[in-house]
N, C-alpha and C. Protein backbone atom coordinates (compact mmCIF):
# COMPACT_ATOMS: atom_id res chain seq x y z
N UNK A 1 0.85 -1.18 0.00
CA UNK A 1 0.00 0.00 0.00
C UNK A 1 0.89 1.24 0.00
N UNK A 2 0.46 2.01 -0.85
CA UNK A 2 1.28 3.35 -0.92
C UNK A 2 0.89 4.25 0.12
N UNK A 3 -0.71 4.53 0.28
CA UNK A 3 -0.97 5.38 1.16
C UNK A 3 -1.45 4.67 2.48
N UNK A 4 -1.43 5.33 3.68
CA UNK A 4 -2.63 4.88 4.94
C UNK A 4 -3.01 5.81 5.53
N UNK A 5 -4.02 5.61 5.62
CA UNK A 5 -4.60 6.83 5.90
C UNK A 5 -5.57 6.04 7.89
N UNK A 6 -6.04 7.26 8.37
CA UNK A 6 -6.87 6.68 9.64
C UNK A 6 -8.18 8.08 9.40
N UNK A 7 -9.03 7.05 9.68
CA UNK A 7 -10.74 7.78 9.66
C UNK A 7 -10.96 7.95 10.85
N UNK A 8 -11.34 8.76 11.43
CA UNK A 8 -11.87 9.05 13.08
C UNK A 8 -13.23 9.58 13.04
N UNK A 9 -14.64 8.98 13.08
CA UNK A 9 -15.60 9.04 13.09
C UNK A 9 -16.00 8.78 14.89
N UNK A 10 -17.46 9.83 14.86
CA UNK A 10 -18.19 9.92 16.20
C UNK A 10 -19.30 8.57 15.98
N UNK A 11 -19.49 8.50 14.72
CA UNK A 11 -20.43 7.23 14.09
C UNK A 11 -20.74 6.12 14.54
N UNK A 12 -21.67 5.81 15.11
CA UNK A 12 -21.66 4.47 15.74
C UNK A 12 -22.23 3.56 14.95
N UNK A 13 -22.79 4.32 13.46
CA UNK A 13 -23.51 3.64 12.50
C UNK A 13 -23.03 2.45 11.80
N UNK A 14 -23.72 1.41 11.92
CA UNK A 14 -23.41 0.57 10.80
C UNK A 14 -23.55 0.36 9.41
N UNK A 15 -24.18 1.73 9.25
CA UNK A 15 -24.66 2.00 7.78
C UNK A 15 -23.63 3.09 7.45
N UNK A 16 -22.56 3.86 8.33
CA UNK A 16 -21.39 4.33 7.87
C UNK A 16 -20.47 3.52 7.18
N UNK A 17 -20.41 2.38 7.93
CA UNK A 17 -19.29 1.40 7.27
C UNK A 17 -19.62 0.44 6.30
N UNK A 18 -21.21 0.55 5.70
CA UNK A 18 -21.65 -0.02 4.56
C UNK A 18 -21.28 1.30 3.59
N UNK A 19 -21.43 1.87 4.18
CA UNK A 19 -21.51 2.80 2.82
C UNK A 19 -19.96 3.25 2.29
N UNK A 20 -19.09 3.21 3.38
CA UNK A 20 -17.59 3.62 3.03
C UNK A 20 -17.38 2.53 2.43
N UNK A 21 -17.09 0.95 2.57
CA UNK A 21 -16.95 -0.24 2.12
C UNK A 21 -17.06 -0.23 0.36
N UNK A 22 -18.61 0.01 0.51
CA UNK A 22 -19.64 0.32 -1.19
C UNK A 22 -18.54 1.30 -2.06
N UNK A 23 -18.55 2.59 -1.01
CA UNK A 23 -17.33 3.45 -1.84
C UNK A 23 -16.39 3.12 -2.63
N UNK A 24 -15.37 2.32 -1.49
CA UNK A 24 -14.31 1.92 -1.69
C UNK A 24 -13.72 0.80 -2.54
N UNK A 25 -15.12 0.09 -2.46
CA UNK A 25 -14.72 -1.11 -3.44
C UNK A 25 -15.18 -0.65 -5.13
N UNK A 26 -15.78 0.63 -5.11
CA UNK A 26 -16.48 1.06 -6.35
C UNK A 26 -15.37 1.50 -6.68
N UNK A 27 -14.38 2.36 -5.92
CA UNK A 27 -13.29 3.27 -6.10
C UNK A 27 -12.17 2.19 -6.92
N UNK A 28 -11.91 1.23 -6.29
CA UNK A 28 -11.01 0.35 -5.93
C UNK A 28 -11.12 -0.61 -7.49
N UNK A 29 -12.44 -0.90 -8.05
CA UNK A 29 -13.01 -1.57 -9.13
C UNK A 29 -12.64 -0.15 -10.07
N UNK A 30 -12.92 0.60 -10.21
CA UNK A 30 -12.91 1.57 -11.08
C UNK A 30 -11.65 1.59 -11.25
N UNK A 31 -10.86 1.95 -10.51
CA UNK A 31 -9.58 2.26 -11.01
C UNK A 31 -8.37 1.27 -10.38
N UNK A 32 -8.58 -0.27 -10.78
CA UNK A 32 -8.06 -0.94 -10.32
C UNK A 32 -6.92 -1.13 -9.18
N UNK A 33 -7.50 -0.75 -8.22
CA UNK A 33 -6.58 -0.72 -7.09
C UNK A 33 -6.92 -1.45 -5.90
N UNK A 34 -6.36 -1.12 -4.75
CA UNK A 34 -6.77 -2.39 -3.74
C UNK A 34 -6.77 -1.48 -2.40
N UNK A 35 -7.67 -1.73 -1.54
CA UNK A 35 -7.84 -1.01 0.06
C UNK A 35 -8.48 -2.00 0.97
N UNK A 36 -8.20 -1.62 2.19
CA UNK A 36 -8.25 -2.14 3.53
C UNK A 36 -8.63 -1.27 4.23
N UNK A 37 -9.47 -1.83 4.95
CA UNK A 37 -10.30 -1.30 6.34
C UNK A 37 -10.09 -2.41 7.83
N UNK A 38 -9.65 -1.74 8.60
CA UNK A 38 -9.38 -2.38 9.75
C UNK A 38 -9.31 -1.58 10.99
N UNK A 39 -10.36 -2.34 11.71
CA UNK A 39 -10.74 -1.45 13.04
C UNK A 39 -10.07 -1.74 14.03
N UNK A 40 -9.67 -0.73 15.03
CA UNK A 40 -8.77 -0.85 15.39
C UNK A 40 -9.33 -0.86 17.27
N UNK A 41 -8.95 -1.85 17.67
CA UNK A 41 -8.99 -1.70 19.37
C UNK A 41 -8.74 -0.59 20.34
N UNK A 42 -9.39 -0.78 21.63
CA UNK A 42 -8.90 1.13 22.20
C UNK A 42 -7.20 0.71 22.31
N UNK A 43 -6.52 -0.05 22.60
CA UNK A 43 -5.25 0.24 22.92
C UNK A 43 -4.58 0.46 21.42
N UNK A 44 -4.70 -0.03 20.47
CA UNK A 44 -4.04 0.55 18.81
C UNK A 44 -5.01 2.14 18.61
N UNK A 45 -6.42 2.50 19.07
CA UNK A 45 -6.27 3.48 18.69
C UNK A 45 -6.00 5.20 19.94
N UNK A 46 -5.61 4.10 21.11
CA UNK A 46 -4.65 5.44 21.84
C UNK A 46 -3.33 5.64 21.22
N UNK A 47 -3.03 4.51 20.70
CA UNK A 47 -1.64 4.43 19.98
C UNK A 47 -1.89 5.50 18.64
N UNK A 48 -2.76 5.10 18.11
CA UNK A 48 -2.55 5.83 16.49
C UNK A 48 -3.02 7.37 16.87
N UNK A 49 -3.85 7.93 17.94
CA UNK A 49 -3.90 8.92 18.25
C UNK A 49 -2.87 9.85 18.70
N UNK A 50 -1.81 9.02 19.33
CA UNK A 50 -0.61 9.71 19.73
C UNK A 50 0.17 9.87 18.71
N UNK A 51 0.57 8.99 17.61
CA UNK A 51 1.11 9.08 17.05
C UNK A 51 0.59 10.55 15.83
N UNK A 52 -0.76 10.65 16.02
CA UNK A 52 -1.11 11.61 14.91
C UNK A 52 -0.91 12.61 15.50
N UNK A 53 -1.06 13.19 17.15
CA UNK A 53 -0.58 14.14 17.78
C UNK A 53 0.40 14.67 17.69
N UNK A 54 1.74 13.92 17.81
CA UNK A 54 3.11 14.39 17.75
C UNK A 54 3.42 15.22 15.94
């Protein structure tokens, strides 16, 4: 993967992550490329929070 990116949503929706998914795989089909979604536990995301802080 070239890029990574982190999403920080208040969303508790499960129809957020249908619909980013739908996006992404439309994105991903269109212009042949490949992405990952992976949620992350509170201890990886105190981690990735600090890390976006610094």
């Amino acid at each position: 993967m070239n890029n990574v990116f982190i999403l920080k949503t208040d969303s508790d929706s499960a129809d957020f992550k249908k619909k980013l998914n739908k996006f992404l795989s439309k994105h991903c089909k269109d212009t042949d490329s490949n992405a990952a979604i992976f949620e992350l536990n509170e201890t990886a995301k105190r981690k990735a929070i600090e890390i976006i802080k610094n």
